[in-house]
N, C-alpha and C. Protein backbone atom coordinates (compact mmCIF):
# COMPACT_ATOMS: atom_id res chain seq x y z
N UNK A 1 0.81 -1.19 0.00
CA UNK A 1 0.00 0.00 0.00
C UNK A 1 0.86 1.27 0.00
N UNK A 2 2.22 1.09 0.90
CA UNK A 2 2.92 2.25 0.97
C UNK A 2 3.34 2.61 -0.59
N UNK A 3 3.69 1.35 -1.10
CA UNK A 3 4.36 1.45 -2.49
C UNK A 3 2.97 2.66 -3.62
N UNK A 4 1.96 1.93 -3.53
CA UNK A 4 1.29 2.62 -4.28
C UNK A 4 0.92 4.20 -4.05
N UNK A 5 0.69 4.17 -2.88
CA UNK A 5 0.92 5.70 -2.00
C UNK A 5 2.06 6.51 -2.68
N UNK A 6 3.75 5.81 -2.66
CA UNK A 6 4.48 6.79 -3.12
C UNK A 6 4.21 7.21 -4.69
N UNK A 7 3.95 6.04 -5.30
CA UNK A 7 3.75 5.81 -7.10
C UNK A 7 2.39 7.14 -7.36
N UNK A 8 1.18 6.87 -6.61
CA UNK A 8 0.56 8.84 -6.79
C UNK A 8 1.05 10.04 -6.77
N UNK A 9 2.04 9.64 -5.46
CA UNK A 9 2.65 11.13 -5.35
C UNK A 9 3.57 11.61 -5.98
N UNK A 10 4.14 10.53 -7.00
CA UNK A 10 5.51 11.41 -7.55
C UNK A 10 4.62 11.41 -8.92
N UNK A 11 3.38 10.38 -9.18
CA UNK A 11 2.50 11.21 -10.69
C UNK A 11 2.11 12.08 -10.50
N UNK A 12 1.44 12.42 -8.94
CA UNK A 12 1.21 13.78 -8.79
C UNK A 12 2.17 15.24 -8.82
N UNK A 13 3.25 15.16 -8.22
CA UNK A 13 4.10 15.58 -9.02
C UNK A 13 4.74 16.23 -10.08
N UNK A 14 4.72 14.89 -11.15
CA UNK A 14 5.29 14.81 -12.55
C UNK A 14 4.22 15.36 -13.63
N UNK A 15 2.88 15.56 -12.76
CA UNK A 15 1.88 15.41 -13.75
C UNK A 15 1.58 17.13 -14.05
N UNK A 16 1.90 18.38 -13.09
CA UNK A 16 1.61 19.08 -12.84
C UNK A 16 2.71 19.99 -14.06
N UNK A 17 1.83 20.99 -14.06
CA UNK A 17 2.51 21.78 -15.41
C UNK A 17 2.51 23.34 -15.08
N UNK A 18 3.95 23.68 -15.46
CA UNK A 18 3.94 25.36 -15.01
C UNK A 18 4.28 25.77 -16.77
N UNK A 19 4.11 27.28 -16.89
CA UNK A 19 4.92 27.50 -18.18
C UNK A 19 5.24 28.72 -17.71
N UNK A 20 6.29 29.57 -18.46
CA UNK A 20 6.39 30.47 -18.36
C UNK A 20 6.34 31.60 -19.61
N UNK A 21 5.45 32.75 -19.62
CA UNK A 21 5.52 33.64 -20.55
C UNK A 21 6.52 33.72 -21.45
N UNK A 22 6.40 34.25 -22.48
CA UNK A 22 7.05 34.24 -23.88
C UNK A 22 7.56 35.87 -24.08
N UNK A 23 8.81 36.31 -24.25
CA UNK A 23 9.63 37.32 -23.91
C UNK A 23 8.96 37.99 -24.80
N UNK A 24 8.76 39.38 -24.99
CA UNK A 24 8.68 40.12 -26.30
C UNK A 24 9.53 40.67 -26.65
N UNK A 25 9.44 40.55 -28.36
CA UNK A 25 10.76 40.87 -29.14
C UNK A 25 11.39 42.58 -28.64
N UNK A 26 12.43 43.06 -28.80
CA UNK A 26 12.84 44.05 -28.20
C UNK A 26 12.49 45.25 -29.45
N UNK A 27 11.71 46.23 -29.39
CA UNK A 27 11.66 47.65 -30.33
C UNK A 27 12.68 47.98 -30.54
N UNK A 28 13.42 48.27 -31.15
CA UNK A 28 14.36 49.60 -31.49
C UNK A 28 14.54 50.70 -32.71
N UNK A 29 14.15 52.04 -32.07
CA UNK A 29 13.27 52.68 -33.26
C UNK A 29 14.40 52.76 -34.15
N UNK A 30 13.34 53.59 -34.94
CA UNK A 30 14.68 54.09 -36.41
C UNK A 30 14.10 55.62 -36.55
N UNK A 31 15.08 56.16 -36.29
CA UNK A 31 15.20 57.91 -36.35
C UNK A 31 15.53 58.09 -37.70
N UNK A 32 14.51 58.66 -38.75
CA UNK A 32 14.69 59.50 -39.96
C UNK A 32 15.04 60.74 -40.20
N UNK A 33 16.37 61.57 -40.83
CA UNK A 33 16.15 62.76 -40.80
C UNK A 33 16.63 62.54 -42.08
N UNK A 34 16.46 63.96 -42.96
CA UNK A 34 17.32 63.99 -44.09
C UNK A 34 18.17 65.32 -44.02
N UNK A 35 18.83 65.59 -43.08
CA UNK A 35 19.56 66.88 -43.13
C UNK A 35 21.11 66.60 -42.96
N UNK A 36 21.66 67.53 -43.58
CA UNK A 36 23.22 67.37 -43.56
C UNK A 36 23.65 67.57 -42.06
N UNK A 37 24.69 67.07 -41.82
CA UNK A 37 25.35 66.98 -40.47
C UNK A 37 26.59 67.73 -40.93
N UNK A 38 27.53 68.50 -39.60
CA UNK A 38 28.57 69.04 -39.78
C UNK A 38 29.44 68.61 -38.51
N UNK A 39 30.43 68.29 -38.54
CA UNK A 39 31.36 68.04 -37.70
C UNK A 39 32.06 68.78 -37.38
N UNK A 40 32.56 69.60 -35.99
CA UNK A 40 33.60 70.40 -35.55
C UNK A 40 34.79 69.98 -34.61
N UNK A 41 35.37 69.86 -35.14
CA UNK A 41 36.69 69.14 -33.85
C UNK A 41 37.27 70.23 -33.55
N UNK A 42 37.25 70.95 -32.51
CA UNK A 42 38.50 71.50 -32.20
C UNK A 42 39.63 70.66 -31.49
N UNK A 43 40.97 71.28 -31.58
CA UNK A 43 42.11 70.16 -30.71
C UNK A 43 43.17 71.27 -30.24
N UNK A 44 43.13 71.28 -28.70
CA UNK A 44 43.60 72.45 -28.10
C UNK A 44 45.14 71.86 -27.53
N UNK A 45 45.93 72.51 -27.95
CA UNK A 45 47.60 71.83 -27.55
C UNK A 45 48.37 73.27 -26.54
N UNK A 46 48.35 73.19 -25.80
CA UNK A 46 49.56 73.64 -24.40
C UNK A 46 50.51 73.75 -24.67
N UNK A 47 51.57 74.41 -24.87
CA UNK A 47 53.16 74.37 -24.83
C UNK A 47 53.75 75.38 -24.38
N UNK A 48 54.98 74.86 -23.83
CA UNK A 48 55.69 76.17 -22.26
C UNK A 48 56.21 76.94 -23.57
N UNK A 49 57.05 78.37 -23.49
CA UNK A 49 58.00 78.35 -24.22
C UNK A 49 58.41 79.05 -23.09
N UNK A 50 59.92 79.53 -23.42
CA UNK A 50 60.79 80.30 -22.25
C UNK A 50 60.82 81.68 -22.65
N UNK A 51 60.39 83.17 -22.35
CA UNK A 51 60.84 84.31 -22.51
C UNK A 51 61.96 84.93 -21.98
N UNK A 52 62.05 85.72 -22.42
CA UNK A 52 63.85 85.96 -21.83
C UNK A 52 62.32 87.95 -21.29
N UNK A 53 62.56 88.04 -20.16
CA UNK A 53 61.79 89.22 -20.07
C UNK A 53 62.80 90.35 -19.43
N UNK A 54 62.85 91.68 -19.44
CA UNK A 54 63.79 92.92 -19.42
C UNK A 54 62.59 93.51 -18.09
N UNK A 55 63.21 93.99 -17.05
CA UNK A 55 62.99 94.19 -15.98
C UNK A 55 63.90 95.77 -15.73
N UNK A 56 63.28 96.61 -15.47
CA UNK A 56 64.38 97.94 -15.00
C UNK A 56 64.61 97.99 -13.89
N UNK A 57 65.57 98.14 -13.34
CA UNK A 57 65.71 98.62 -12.26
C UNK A 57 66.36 100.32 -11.82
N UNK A 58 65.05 101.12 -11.08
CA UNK A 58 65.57 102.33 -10.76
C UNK A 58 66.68 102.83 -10.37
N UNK A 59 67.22 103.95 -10.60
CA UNK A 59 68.28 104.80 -10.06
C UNK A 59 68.36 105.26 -8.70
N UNK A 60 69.20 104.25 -7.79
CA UNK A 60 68.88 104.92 -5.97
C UNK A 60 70.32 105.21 -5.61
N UNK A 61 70.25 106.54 -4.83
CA UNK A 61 71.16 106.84 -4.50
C UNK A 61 71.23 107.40 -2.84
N UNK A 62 72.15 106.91 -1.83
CA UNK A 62 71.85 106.90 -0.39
C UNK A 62 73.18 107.69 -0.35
N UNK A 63 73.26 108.33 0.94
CA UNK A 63 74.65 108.98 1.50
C UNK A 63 74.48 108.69 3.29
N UNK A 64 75.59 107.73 3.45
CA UNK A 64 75.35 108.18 5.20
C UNK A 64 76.96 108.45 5.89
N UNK A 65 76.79 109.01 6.95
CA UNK A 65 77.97 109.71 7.75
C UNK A 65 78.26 108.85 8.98
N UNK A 66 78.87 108.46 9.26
CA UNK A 66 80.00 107.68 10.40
C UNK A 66 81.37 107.58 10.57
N UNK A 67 81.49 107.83 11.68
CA UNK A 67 83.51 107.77 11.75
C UNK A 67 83.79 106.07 11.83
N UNK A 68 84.36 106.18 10.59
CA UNK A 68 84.99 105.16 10.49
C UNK A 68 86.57 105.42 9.12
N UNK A 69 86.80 104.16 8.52
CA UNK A 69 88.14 104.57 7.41
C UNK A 69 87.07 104.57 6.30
N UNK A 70 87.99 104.80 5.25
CA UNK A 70 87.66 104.70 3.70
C UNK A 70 87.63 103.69 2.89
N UNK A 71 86.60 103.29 2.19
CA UNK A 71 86.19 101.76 1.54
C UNK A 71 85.74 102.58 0.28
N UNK A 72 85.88 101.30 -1.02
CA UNK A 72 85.21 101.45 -2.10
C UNK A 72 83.98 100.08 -2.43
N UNK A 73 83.22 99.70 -2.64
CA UNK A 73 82.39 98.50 -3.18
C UNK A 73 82.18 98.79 -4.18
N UNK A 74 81.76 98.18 -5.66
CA UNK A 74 81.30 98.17 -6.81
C UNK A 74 80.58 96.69 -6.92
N UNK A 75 79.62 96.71 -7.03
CA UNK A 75 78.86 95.21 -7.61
C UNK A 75 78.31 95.34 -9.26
N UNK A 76 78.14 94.18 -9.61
CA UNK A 76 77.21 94.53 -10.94
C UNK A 76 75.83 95.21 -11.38
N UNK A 77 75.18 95.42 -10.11
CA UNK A 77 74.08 96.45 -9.49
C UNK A 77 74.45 97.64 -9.58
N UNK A 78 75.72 98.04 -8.35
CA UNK A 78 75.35 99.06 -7.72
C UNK A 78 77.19 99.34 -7.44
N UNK A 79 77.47 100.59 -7.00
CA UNK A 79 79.21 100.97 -6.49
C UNK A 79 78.61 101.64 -5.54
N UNK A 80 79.42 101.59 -4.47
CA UNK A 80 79.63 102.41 -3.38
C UNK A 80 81.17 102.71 -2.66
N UNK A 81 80.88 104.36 -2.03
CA UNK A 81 82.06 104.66 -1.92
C UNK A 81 81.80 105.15 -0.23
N UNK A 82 82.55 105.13 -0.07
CA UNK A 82 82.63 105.62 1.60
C UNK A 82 84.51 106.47 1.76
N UNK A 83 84.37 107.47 2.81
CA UNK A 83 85.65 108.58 2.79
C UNK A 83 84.81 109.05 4.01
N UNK A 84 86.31 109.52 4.51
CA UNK A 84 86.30 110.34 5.96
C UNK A 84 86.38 112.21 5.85
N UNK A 85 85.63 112.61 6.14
CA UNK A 85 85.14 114.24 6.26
C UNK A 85 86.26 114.31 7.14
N UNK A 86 86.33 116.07 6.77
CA UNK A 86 87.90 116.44 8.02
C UNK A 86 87.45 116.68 9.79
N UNK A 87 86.18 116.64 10.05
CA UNK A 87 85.74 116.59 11.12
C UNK A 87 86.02 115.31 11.78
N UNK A 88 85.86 114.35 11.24
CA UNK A 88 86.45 112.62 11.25
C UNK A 88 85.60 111.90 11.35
N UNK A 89 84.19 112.75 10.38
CA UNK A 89 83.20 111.54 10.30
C UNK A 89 83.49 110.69 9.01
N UNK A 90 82.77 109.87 8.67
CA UNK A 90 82.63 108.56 7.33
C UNK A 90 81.93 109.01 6.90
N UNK A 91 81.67 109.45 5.22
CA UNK A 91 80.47 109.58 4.32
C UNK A 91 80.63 108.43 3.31
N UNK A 92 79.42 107.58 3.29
CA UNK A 92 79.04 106.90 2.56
C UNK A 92 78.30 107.09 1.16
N UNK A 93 78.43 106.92 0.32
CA UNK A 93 77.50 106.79 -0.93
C UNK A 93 76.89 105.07 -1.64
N UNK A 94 75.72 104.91 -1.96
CA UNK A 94 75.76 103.71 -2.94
C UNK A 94 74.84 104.58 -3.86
N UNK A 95 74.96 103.87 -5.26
CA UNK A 95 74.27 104.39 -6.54
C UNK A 95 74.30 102.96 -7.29
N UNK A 96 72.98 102.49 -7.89
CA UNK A 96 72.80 101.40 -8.28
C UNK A 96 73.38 101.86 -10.22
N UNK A 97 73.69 100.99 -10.61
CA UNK A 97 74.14 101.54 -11.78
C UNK A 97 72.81 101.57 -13.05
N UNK A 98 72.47 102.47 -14.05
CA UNK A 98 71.54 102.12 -14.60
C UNK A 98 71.44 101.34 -15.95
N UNK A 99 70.74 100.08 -15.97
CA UNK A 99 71.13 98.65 -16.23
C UNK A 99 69.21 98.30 -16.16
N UNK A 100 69.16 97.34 -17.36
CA UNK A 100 68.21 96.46 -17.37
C UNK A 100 68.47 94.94 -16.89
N UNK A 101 67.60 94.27 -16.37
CA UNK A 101 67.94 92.96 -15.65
C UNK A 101 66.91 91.84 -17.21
N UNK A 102 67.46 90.58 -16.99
CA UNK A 102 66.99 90.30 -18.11
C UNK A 102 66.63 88.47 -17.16
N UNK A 103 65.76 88.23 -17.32
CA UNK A 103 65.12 86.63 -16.27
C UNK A 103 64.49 86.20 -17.60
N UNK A 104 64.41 84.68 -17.53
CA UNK A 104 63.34 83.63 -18.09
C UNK A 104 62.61 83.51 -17.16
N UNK A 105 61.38 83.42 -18.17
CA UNK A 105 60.10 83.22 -17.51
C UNK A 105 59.44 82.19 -18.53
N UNK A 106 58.86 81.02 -17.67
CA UNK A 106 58.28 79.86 -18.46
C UNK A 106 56.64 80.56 -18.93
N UNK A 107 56.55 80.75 -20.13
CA UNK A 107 54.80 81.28 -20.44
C UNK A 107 54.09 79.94 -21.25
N UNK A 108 53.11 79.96 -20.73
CA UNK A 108 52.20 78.61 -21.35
C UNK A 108 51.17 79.47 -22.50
N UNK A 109 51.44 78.86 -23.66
CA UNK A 109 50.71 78.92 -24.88
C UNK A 109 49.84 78.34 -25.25
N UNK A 110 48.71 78.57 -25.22
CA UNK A 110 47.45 77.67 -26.11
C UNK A 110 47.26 78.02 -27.12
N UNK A 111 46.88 77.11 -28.11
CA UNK A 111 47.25 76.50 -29.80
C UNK A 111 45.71 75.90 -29.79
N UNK A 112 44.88 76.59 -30.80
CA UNK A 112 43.67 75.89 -30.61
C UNK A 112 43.19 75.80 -32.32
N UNK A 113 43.52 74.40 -32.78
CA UNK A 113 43.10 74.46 -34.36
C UNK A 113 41.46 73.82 -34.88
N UNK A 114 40.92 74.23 -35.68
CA UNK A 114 39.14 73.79 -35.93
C UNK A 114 39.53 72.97 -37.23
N UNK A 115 38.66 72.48 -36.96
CA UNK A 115 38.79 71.20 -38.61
C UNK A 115 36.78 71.11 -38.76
N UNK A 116 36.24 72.30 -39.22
CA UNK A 116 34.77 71.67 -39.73
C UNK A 116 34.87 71.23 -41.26
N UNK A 117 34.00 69.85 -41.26
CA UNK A 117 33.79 68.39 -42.09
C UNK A 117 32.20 68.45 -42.06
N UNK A 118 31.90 68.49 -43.17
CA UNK A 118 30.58 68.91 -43.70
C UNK A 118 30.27 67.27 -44.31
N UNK A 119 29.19 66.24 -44.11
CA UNK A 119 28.66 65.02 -44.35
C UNK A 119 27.50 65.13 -44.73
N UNK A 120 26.80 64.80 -45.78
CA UNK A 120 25.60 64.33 -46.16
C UNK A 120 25.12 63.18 -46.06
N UNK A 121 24.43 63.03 -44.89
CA UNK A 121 23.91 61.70 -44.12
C UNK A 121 22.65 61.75 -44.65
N UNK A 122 21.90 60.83 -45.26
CA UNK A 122 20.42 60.65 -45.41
C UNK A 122 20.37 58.93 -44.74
N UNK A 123 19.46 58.94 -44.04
CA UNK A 123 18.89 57.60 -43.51
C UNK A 123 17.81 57.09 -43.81
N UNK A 124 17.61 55.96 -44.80
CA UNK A 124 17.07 54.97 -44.70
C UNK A 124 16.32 54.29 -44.01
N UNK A 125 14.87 54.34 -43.99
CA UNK A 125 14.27 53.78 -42.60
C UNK A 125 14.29 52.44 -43.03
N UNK A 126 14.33 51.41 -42.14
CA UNK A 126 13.97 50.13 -42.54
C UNK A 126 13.10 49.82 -41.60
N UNK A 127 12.03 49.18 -42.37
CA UNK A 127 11.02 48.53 -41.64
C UNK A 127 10.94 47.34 -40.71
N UNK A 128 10.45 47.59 -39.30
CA UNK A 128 10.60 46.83 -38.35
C UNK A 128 9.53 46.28 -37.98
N UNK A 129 9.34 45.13 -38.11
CA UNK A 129 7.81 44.38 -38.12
C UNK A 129 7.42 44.04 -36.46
N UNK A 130 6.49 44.68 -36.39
CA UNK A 130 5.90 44.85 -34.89
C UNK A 130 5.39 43.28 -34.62
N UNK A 131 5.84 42.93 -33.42
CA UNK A 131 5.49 41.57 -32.53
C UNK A 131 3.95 40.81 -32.99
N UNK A 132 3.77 39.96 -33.14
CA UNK A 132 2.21 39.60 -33.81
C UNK A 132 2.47 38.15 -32.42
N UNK A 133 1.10 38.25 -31.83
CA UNK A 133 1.43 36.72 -30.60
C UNK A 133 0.00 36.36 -31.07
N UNK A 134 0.21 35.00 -31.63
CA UNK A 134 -0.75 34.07 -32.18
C UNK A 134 -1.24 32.80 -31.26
N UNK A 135 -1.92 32.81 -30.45
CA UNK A 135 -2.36 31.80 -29.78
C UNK A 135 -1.88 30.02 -30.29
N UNK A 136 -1.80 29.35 -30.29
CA UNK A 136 -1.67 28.21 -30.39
C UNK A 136 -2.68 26.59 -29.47
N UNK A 137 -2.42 25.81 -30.16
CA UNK A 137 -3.25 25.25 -29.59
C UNK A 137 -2.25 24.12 -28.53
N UNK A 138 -2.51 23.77 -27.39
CA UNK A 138 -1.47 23.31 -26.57
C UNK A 138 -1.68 21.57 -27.04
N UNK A 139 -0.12 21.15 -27.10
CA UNK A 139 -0.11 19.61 -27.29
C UNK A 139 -0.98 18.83 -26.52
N UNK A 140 -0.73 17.39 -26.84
CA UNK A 140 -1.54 16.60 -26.16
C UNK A 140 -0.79 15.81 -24.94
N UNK A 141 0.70 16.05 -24.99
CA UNK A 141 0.80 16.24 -23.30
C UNK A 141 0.49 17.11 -22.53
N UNK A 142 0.33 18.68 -23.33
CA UNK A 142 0.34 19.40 -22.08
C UNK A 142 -1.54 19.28 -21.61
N UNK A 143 -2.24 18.63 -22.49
CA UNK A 143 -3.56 18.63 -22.45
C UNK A 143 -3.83 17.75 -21.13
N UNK A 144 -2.69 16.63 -21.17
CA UNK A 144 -3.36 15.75 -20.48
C UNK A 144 -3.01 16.21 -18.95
N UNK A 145 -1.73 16.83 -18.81
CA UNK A 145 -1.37 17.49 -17.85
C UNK A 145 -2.40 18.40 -17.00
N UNK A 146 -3.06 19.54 -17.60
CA UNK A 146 -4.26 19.97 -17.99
C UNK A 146 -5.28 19.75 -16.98
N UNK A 147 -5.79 18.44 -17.94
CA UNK A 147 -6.97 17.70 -17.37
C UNK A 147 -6.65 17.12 -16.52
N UNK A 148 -5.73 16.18 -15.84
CA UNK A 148 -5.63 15.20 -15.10
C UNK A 148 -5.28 15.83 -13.38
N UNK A 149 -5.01 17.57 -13.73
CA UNK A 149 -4.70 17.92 -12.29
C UNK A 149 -6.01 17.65 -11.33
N UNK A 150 -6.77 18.06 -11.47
CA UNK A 150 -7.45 17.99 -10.21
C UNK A 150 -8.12 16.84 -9.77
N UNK A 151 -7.87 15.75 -10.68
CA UNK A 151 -8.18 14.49 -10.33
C UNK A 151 -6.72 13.98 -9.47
N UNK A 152 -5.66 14.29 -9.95
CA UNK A 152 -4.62 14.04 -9.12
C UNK A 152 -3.97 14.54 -7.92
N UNK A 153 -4.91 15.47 -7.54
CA UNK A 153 -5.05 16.73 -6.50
C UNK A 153 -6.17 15.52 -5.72
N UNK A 154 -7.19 15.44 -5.74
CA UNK A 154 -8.60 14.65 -5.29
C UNK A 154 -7.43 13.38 -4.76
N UNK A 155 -6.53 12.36 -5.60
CA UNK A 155 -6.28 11.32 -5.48
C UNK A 155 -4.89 11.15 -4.24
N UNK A 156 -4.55 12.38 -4.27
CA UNK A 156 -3.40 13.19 -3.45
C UNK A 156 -4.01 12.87 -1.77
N UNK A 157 -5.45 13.86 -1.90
CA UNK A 157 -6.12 14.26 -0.74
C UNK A 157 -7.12 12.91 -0.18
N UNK A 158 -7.17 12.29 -1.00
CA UNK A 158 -7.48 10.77 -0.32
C UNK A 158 -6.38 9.76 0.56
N UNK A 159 -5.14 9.88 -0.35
CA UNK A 159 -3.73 9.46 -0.10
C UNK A 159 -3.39 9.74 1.16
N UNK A 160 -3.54 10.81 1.56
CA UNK A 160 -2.81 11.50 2.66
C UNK A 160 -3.95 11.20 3.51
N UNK A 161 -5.49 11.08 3.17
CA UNK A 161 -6.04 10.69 4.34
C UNK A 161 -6.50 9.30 4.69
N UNK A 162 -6.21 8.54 4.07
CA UNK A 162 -5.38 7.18 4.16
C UNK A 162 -4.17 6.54 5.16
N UNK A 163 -3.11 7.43 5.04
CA UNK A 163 -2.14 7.44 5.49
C UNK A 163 -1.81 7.58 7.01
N UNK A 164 -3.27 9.28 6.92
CA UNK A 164 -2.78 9.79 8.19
C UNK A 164 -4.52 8.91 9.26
N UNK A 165 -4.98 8.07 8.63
CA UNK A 165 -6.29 7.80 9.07
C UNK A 165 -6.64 6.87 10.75
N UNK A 166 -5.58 6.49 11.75
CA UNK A 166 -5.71 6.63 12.52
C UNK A 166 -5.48 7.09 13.62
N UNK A 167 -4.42 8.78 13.12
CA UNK A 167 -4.53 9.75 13.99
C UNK A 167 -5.47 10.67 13.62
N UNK A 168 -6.39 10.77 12.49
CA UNK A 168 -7.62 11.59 12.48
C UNK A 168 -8.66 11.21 13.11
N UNK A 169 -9.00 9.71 12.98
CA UNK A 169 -9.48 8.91 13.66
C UNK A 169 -9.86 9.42 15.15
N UNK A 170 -8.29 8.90 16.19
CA UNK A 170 -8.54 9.29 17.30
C UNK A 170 -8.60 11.54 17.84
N UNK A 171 -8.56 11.45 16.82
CA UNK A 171 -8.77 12.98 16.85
C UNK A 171 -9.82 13.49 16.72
N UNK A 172 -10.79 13.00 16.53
CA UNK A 172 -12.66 13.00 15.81
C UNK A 172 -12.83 12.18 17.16
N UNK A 173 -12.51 11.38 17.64
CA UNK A 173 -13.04 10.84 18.99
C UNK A 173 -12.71 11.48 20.13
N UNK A 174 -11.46 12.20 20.18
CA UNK A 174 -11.14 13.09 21.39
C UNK A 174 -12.05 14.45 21.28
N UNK A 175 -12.52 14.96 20.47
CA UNK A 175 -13.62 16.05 19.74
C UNK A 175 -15.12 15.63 21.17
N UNK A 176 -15.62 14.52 20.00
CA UNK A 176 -16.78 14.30 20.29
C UNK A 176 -16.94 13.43 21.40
């Protein structure tokens, strides 16, 4: 009996039928224009170069007095002289010499060239045949599948109360 018990339940089972929906085909439009297109590239290029730049430097001239001896300085700037007054102070002079200064300086250059490219694009529509879902008529397994559920559902629910029939039993007697 157990044997036949399991032999329902795995037809019951095997017998049962799922399906799943049928994908729809994917749209993808088609954009018509008939107008010319134009292309603009610009292409922007950076490059250091070095300037050599001219800088002035003003004419200064200082005098100061202290007892001290007599000195001369000269730099590539500037000379200075210093001498003792007969009182026995120090007079100083500096005078920058007048001279342009000349430095590199890194300057960044932008270089910006256009390239417009003129295309006559016309597009072609091609026709895209819209999804058509045609019913069909279902085989004769899935028919029998179909039909045979709820008899195998009914044959299920006898099975199991078969099985489980003398603890329902004393369960209807502990009731009443």
């Amino acid at each position: 009996m157990k044997a036949l018990t399991s032999i329902l339940i795995i037809l019951a089972l095997g017998l049962t039928a799922c399906k799943t929906s049928k994908s729809a085909l994917p749209s993808t439009p088609v954009i018509v224009t008939n107008t010319d297109s134009v292309r603009t590239e610009y292409i922007e290029t950076v490059r250091i170069d070095t300037v050599v730049v001219e800088v002035a430097i003003p004419e200064e001239s200082l005098s100061q007095v202290i007892k001290d001896s007599t000195s001369h300085v000269e730099t590539s700037l500037a000379e200075s002289d210093a001498w003792i007054n007969v009182d026995g102070t120090l007079g100083h002079s500096i005078r920058n010499k007048p001279q342009k200064m000349q430095a590199e300086v890194s300057v960044p250059v932008k270089e910006t060239q256009s390239n417009n490219t003129s295309n006559s694009v016309r597009e072609i529509p091609v026709p895209y045949p819209e999804p058509v879902y045609v019913e069909r008529s279902p085989s004769t397994w899935e028919m029998i599948r179909l039909e045979a559920f709820w008899y195998l559902v009914g044959m299920l629910g006898i099975a199991i109360v078969w099985i489980f029939r003398i603890p329902i039993i004393s369960a209807i007697r502990k009731l009443f």
